[in-house]
PDB file of N, CA and C in Angstrom:
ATOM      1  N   UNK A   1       0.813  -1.186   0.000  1.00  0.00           N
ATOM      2  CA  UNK A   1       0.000   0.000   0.000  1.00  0.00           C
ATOM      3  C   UNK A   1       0.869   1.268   0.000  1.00  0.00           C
ATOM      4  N   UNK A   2       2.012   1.182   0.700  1.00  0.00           N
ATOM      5  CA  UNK A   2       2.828   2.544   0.787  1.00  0.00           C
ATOM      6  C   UNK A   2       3.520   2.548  -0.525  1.00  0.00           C
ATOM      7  N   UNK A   3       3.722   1.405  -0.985  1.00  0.00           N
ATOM      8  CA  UNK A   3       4.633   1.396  -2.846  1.00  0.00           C
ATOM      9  C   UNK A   3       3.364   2.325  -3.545  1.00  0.00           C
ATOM     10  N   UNK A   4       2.108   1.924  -3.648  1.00  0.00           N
ATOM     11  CA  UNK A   4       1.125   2.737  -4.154  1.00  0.00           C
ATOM     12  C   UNK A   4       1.460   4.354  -4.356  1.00  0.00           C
ATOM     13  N   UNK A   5       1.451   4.525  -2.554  1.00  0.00           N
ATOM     14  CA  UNK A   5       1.140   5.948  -1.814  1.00  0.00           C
ATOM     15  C   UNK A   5       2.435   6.719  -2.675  1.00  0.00           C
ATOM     16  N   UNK A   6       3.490   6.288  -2.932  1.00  0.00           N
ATOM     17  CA  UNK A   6       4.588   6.604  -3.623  1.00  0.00           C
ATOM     18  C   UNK A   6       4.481   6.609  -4.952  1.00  0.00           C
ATOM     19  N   UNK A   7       4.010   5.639  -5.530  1.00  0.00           N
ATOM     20  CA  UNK A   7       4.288   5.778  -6.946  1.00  0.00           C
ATOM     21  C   UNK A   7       2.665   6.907  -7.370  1.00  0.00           C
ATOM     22  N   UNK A   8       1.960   6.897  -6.813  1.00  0.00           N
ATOM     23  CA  UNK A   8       0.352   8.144  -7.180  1.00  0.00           C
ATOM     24  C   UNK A   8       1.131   9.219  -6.585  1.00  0.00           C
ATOM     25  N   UNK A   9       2.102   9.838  -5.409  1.00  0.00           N
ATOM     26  CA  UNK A   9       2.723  11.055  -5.583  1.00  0.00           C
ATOM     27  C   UNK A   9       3.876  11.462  -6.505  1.00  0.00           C
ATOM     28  N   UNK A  10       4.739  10.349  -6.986  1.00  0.00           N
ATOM     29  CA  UNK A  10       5.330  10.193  -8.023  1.00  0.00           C
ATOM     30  C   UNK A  10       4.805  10.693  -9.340  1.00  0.00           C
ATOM     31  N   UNK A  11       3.756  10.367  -9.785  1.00  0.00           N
ATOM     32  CA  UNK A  11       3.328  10.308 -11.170  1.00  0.00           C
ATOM     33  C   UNK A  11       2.131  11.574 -10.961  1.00  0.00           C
ATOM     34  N   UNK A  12       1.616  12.379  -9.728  1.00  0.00           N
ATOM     35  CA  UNK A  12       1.454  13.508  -9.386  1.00  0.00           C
ATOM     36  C   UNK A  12       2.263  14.839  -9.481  1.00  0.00           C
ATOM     37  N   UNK A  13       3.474  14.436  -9.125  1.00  0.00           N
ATOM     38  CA  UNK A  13       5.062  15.206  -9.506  1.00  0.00           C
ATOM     39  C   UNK A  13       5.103  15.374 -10.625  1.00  0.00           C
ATOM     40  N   UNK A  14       5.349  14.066 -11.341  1.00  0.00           N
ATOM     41  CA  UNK A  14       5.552  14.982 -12.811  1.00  0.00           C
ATOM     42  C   UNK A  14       4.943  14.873 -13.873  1.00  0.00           C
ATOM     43  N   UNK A  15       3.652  14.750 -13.810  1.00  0.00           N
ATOM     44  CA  UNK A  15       2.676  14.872 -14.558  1.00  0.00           C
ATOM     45  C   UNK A  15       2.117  16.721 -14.102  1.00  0.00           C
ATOM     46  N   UNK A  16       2.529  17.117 -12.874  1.00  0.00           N
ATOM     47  CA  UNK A  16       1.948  18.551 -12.347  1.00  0.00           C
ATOM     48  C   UNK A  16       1.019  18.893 -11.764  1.00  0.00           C
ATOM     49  N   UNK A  17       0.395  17.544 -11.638  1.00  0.00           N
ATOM     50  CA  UNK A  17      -1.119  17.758 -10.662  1.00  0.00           C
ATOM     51  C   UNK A  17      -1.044  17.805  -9.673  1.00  0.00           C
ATOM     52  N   UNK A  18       0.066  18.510  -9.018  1.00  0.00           N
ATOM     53  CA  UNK A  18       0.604  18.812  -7.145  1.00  0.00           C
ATOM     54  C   UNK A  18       1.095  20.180  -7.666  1.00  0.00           C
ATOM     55  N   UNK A  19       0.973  20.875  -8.256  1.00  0.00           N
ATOM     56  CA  UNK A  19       1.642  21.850  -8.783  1.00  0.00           C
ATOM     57  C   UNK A  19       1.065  23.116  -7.601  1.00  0.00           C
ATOM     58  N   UNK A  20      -0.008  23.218  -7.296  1.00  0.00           N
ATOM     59  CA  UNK A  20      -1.081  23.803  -6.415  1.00  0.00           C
ATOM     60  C   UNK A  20      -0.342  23.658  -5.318  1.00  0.00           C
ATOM     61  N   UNK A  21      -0.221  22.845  -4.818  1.00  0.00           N
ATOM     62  CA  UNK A  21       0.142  22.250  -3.340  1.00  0.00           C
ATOM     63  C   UNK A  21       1.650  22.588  -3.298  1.00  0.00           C
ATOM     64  N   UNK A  22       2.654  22.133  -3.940  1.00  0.00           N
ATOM     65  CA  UNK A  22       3.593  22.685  -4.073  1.00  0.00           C
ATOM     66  C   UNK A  22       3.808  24.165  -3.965  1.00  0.00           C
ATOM     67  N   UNK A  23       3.276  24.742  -4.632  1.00  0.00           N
ATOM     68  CA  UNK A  23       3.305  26.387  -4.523  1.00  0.00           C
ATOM     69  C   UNK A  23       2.624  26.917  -3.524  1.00  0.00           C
ATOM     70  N   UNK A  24       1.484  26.284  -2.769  1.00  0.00           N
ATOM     71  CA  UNK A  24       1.582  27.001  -1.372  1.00  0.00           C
ATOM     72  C   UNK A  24       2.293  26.173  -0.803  1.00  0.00           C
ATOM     73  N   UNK A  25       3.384  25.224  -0.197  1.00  0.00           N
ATOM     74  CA  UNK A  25       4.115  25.298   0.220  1.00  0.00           C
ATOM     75  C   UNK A  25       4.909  25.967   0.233  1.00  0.00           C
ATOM     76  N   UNK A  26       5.995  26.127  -1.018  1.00  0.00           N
ATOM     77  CA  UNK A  26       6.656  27.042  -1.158  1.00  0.00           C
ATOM     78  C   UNK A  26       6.055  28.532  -0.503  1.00  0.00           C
ATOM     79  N   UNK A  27       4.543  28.741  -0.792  1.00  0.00           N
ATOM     80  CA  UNK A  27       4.280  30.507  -0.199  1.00  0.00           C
ATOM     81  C   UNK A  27       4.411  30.560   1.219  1.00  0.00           C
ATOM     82  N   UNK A  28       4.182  28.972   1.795  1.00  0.00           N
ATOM     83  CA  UNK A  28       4.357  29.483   2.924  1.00  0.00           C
ATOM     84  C   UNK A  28       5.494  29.289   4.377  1.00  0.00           C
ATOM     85  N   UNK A  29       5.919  28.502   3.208  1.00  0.00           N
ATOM     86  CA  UNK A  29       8.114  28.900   3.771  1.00  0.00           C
ATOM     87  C   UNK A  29       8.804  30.097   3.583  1.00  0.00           C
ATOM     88  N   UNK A  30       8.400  30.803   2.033  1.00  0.00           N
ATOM     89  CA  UNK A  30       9.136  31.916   1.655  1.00  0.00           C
ATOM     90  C   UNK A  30       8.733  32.607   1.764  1.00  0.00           C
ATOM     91  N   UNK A  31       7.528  33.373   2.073  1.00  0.00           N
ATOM     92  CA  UNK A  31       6.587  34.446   1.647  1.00  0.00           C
ATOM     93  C   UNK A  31       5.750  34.318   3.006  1.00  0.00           C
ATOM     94  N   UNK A  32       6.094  34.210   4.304  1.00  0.00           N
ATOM     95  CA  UNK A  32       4.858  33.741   5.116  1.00  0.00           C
ATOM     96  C   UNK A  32       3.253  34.935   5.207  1.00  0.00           C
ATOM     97  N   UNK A  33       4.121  36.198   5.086  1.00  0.00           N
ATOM     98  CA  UNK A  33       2.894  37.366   5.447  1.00  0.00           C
ATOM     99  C   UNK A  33       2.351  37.446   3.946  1.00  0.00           C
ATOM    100  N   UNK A  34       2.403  36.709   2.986  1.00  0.00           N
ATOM    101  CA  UNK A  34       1.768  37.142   1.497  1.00  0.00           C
ATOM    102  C   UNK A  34       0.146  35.989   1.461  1.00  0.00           C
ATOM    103  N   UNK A  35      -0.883  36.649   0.935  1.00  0.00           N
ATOM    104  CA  UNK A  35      -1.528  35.474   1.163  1.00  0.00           C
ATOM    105  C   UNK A  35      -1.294  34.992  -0.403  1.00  0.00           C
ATOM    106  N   UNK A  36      -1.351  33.516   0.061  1.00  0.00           N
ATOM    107  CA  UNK A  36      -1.351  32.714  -1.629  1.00  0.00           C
ATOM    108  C   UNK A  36      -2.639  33.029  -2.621  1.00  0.00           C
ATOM    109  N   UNK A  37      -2.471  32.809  -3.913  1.00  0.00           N
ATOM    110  CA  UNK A  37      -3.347  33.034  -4.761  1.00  0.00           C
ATOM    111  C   UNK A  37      -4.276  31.662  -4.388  1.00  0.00           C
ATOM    112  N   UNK A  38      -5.957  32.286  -4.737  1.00  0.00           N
ATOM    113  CA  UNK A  38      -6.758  30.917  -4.401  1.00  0.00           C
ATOM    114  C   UNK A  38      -6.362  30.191  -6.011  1.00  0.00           C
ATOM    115  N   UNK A  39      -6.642  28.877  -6.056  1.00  0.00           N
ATOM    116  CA  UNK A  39      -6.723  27.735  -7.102  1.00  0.00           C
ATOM    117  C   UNK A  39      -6.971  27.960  -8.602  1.00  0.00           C
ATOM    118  N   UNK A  40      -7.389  28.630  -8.869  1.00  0.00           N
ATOM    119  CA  UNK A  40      -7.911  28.972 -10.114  1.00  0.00           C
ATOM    120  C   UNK A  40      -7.101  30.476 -10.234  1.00  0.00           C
ATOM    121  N   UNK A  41      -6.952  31.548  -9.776  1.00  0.00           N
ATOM    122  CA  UNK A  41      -5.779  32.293  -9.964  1.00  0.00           C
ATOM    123  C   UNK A  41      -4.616  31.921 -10.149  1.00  0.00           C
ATOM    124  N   UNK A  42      -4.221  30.811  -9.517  1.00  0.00           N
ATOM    125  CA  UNK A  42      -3.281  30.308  -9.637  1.00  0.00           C
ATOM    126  C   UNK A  42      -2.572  29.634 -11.059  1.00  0.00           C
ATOM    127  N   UNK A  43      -3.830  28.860 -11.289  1.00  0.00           N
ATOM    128  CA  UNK A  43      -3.888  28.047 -12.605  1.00  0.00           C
ATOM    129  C   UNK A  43      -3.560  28.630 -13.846  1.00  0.00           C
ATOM    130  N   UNK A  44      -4.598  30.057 -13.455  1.00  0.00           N
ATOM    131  CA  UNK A  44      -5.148  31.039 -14.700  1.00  0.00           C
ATOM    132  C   UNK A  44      -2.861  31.536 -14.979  1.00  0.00           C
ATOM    133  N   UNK A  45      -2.569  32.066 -13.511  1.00  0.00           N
ATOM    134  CA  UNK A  45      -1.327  32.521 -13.948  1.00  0.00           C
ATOM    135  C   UNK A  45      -0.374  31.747 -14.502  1.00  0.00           C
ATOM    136  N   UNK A  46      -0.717  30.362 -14.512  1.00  0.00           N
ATOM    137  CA  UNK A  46       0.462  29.310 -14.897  1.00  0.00           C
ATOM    138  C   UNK A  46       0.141  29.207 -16.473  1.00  0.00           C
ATOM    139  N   UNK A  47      -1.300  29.259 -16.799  1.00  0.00           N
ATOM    140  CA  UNK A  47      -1.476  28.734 -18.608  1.00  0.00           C
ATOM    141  C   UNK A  47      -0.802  30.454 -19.131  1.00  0.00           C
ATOM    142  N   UNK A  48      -1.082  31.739 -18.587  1.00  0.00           N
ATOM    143  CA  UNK A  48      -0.719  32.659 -19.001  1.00  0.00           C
ATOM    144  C   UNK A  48       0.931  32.520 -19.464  1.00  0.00           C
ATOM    145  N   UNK A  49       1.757  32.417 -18.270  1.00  0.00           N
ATOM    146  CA  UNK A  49       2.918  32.134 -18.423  1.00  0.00           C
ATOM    147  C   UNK A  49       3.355  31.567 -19.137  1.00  0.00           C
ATOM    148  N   UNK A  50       2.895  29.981 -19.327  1.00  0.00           N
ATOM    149  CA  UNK A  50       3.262  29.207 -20.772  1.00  0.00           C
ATOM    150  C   UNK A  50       2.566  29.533 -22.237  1.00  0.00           C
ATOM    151  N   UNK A  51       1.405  30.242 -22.098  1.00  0.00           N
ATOM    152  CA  UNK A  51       1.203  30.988 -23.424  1.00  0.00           C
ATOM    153  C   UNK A  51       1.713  32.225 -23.997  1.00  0.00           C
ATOM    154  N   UNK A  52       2.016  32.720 -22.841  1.00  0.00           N
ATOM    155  CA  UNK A  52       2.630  34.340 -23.304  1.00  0.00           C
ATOM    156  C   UNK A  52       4.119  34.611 -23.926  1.00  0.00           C
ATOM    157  N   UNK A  53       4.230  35.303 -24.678  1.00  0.00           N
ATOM    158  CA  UNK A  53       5.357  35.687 -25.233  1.00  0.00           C
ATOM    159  C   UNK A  53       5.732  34.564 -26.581  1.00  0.00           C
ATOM    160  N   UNK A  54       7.187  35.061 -27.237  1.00  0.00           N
ATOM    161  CA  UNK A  54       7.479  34.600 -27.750  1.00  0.00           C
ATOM    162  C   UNK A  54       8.167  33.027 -27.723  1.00  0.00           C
ATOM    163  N   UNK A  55       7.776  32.253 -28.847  1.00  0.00           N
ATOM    164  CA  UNK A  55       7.997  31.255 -28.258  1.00  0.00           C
ATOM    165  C   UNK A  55       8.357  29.937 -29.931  1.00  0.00           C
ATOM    166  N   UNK A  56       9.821  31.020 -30.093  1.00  0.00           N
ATOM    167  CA  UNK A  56      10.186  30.617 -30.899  1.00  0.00           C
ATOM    168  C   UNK A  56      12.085  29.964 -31.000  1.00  0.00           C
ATOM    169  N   UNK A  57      12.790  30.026 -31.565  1.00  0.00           N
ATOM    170  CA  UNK A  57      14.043  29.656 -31.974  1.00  0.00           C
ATOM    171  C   UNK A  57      14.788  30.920 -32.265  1.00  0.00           C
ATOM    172  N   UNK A  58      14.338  31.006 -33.314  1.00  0.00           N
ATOM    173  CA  UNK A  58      14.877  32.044 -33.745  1.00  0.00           C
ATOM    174  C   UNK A  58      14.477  33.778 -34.433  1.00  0.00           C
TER     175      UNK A  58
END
């Protein structure tokens, strides 16, 4: 059962579906007086980021 519990946070990691959870962790080691963005702000700023700008070679 714990090989499970490992390999579903495993394949949570890097697939990105802890991505949420991760980042309020991180807000609230580094940043303690900031409040975190709720879930969907959050999200909204991550597709922005990977859509925005140029996103070419050359």
């Amino acid at each position: 059962m714990k090989a499970l519990r490992m390999l579903w946070a495993w394949l949570r990691e890097v697939s990105g579906d802890d991505a949420y959870e991760r980042y309020l962790a991180h807000q609230a080691s580094a940043h303690p007086g900031q409040t975190p963005l709720d879930r969907r702000a959050f999200f909204r700023r991550l597709q922005a980021d990977a859509w925005t700008g140029v996103r070419r070679c050359c």
